[in-house]
PDB file of N, CA and C in Angstrom:
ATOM      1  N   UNK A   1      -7.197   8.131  -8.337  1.00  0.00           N
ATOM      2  CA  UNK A   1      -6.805   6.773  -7.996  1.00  0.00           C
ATOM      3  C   UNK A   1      -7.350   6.442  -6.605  1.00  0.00           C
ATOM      4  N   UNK A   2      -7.705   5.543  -6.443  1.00  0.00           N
ATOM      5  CA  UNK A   2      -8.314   4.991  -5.022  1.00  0.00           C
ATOM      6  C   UNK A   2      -7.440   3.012  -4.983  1.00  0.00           C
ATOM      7  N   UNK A   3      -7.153   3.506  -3.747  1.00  0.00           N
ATOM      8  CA  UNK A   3      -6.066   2.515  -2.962  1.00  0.00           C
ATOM      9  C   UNK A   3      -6.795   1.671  -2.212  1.00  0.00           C
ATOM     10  N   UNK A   4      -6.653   0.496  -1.903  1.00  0.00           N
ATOM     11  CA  UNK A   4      -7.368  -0.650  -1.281  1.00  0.00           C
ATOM     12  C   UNK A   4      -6.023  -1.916  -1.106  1.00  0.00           C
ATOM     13  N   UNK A   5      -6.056  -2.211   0.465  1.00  0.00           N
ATOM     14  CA  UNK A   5      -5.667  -3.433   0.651  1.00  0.00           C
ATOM     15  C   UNK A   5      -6.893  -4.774   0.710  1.00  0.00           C
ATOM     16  N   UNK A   6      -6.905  -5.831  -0.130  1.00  0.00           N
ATOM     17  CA  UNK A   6      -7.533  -6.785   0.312  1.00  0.00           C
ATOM     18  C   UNK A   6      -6.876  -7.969   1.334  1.00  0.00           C
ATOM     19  N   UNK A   7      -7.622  -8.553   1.889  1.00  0.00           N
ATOM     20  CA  UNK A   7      -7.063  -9.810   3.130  1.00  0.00           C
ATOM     21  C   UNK A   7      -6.256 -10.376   2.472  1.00  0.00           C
ATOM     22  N   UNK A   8      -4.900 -11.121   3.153  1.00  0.00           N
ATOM     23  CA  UNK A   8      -3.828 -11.573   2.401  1.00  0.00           C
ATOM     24  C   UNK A   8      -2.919 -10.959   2.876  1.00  0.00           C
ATOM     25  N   UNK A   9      -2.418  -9.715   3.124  1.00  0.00           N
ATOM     26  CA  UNK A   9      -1.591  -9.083   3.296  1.00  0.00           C
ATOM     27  C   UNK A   9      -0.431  -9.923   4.694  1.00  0.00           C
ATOM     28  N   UNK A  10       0.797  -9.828   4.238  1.00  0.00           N
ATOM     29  CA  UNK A  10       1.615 -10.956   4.808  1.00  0.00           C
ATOM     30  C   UNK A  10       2.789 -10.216   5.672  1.00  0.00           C
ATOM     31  N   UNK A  11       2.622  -8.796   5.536  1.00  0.00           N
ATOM     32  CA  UNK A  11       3.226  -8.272   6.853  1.00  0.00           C
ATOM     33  C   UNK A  11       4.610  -7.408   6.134  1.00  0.00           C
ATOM     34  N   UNK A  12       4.768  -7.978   5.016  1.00  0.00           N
ATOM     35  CA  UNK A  12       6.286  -7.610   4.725  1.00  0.00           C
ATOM     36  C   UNK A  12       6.708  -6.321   4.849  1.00  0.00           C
ATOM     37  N   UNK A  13       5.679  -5.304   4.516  1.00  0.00           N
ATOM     38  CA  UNK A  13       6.224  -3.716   5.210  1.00  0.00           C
ATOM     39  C   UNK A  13       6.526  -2.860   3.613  1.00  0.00           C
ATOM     40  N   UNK A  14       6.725  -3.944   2.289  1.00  0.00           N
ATOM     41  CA  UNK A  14       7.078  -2.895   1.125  1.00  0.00           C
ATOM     42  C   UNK A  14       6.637  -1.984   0.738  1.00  0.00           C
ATOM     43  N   UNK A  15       5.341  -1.712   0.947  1.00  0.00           N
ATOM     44  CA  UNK A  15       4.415  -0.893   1.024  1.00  0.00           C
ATOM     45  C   UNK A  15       4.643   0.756   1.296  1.00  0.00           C
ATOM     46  N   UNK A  16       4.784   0.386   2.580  1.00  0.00           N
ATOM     47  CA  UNK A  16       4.993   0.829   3.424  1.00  0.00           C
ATOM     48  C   UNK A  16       6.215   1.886   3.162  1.00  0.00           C
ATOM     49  N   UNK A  17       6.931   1.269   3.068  1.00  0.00           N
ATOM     50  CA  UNK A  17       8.367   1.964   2.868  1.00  0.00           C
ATOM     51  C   UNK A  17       8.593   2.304   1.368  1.00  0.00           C
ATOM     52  N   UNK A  18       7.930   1.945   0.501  1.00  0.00           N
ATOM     53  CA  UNK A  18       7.639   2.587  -1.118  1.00  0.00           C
ATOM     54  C   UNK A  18       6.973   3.791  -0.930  1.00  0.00           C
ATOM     55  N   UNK A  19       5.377   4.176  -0.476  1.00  0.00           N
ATOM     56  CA  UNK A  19       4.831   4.825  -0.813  1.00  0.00           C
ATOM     57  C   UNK A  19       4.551   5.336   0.989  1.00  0.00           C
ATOM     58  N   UNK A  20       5.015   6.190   1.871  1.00  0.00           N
ATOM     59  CA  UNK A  20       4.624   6.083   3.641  1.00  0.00           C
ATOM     60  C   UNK A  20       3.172   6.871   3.294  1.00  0.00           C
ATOM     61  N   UNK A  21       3.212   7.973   2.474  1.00  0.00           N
ATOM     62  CA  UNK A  21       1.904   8.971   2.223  1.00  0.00           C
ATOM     63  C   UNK A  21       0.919   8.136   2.377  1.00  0.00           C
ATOM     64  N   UNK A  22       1.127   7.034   1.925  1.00  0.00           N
ATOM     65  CA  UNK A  22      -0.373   6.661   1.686  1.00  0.00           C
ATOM     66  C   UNK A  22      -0.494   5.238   2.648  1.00  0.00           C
ATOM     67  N   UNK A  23       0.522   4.283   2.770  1.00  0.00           N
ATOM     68  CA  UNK A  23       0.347   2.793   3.653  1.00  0.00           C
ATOM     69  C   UNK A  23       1.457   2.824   4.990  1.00  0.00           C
ATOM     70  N   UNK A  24       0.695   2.304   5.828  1.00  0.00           N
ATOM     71  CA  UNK A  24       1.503   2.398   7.109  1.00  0.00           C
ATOM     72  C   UNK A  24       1.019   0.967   7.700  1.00  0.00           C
ATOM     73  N   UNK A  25       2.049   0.012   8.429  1.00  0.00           N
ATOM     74  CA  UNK A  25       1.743  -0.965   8.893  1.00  0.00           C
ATOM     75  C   UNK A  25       1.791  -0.754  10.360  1.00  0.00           C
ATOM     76  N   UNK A  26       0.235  -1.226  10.672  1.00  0.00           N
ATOM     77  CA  UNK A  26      -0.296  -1.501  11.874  1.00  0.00           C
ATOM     78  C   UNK A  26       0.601  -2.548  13.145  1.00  0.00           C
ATOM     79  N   UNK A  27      -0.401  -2.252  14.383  1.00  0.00           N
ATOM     80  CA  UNK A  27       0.427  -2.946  15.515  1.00  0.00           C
ATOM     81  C   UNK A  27       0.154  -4.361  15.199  1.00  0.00           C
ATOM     82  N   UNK A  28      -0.445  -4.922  14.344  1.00  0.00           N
ATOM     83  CA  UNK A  28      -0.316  -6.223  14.016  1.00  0.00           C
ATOM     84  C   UNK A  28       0.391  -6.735  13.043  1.00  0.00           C
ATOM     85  N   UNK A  29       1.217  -5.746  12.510  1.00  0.00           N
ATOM     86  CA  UNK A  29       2.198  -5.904  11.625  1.00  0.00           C
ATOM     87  C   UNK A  29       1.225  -6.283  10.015  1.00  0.00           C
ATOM     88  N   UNK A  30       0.240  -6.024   9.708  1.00  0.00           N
ATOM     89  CA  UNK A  30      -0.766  -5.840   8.176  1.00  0.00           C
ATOM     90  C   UNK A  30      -0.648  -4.218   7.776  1.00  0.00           C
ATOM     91  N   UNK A  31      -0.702  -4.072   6.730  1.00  0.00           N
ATOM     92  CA  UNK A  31      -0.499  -3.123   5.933  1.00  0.00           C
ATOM     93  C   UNK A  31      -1.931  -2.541   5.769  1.00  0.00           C
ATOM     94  N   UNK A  32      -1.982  -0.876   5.846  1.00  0.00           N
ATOM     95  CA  UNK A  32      -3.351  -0.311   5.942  1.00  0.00           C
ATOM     96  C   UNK A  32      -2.945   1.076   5.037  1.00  0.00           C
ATOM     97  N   UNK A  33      -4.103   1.495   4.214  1.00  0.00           N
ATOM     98  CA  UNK A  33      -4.042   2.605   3.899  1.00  0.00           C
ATOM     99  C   UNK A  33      -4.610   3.785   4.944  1.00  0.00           C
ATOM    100  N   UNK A  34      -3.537   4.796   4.976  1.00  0.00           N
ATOM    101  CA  UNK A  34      -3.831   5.523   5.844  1.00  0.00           C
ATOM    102  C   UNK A  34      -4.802   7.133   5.320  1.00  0.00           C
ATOM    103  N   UNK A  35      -4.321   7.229   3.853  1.00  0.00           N
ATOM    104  CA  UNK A  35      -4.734   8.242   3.364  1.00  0.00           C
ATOM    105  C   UNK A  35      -4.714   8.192   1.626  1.00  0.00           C
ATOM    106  N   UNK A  36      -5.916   8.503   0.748  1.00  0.00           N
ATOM    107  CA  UNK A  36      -5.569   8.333  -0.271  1.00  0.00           C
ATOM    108  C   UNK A  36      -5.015   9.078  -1.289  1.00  0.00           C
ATOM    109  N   UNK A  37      -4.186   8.571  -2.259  1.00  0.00           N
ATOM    110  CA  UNK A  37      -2.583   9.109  -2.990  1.00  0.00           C
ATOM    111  C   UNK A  37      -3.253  10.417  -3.338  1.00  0.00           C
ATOM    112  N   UNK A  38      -2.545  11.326  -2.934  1.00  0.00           N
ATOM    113  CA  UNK A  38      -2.441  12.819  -3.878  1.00  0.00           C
ATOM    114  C   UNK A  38      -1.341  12.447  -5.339  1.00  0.00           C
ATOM    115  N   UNK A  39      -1.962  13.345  -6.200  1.00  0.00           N
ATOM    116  CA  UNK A  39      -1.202  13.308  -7.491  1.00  0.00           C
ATOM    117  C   UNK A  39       0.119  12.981  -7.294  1.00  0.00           C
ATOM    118  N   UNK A  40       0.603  13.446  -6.196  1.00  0.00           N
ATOM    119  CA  UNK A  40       2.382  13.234  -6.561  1.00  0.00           C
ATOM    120  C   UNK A  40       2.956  12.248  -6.102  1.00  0.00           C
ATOM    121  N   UNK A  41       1.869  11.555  -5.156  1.00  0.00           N
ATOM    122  CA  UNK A  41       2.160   9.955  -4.810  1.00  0.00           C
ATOM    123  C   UNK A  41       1.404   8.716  -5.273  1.00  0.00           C
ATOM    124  N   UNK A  42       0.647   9.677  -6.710  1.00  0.00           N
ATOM    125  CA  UNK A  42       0.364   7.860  -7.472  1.00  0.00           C
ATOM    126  C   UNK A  42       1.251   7.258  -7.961  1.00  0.00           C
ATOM    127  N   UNK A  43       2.300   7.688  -8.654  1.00  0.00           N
ATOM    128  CA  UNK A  43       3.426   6.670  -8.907  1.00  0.00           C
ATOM    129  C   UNK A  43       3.978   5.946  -7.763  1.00  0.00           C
ATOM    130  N   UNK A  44       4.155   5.995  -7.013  1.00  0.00           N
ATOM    131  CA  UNK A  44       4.786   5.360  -6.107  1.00  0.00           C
ATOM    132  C   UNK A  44       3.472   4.383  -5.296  1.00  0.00           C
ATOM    133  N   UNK A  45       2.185   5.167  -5.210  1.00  0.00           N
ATOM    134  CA  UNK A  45       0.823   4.432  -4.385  1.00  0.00           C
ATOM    135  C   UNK A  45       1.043   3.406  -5.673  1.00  0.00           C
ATOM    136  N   UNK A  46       1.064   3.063  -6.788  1.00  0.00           N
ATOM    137  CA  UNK A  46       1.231   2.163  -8.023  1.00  0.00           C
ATOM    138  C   UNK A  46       2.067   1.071  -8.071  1.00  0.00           C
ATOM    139  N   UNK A  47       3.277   2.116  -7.391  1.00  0.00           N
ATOM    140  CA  UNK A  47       4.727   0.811  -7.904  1.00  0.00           C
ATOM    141  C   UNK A  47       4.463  -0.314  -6.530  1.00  0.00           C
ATOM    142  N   UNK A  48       3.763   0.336  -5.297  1.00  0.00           N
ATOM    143  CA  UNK A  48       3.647  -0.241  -4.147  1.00  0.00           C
ATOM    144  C   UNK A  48       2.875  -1.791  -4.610  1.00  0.00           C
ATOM    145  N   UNK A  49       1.657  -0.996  -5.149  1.00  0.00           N
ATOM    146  CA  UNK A  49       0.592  -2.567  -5.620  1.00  0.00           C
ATOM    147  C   UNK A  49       1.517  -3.192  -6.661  1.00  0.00           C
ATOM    148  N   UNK A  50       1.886  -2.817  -7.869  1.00  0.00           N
ATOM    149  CA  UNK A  50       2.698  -3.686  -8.340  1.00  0.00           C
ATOM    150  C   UNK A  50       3.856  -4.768  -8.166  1.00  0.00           C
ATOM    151  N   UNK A  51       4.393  -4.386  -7.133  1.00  0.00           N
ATOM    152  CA  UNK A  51       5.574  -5.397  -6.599  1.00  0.00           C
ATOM    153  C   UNK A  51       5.225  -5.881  -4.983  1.00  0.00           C
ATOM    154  N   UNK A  52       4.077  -5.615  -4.699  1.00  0.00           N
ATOM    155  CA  UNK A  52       3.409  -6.361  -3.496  1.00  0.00           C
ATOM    156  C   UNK A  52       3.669  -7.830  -3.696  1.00  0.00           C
ATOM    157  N   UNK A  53       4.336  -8.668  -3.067  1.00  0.00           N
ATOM    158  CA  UNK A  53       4.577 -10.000  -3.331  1.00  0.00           C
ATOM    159  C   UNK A  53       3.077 -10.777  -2.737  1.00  0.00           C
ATOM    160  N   UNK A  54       2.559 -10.185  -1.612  1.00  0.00           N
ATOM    161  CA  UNK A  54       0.999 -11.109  -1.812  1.00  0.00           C
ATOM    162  C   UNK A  54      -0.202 -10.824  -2.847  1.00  0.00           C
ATOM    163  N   UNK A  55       0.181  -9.514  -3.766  1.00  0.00           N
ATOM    164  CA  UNK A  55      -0.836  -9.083  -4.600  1.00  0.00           C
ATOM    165  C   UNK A  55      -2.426  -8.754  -4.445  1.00  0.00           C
ATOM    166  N   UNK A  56      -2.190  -8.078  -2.734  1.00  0.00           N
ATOM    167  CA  UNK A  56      -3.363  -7.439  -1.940  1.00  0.00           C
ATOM    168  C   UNK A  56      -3.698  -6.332  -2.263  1.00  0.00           C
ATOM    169  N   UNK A  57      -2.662  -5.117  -3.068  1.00  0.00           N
ATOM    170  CA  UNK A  57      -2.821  -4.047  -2.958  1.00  0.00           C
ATOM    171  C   UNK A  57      -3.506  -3.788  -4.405  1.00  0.00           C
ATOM    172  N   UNK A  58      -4.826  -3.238  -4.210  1.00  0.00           N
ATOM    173  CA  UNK A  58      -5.435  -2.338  -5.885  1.00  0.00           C
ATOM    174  C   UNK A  58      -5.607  -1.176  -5.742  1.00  0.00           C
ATOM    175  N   UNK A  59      -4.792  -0.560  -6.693  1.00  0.00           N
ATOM    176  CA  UNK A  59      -4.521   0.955  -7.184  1.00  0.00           C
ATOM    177  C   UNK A  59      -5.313   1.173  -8.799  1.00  0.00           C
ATOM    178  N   UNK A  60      -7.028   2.026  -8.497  1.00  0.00           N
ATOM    179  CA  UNK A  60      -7.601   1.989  -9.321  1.00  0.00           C
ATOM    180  C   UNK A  60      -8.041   3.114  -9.566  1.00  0.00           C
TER     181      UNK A  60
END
């Protein structure tokens, strides 16, 4: 699986706090992948893009 935020991202932090392994929000408060999902955090690198309310995050 390979993780990608596109522009859009609106700060909210769900990310973040779903999946930390893999997204951590920056000093500008945008959401960044920091590292990509090991097996035991694609479900969660997944549920992150799925309920992203700006629909920035692709988990492919």
């Amino acid at each position: 699986m390979i993780v990608s935020i596109e522009p859009g991202c609106i700060g909210c932090g769900l990310c973040a706090a779903t999946c930390p392994a893999v997204f951590a929000m920056d000093a500008e408060g945008q959401a960044r992948v920091t590292a990509q999902p090991a097996d035991a955090d694609e479900a969660a690198a997944r549920e992150a893009a799925e309920n992203c309310p700006a629909g920035v995050i692709r988990a492919d």
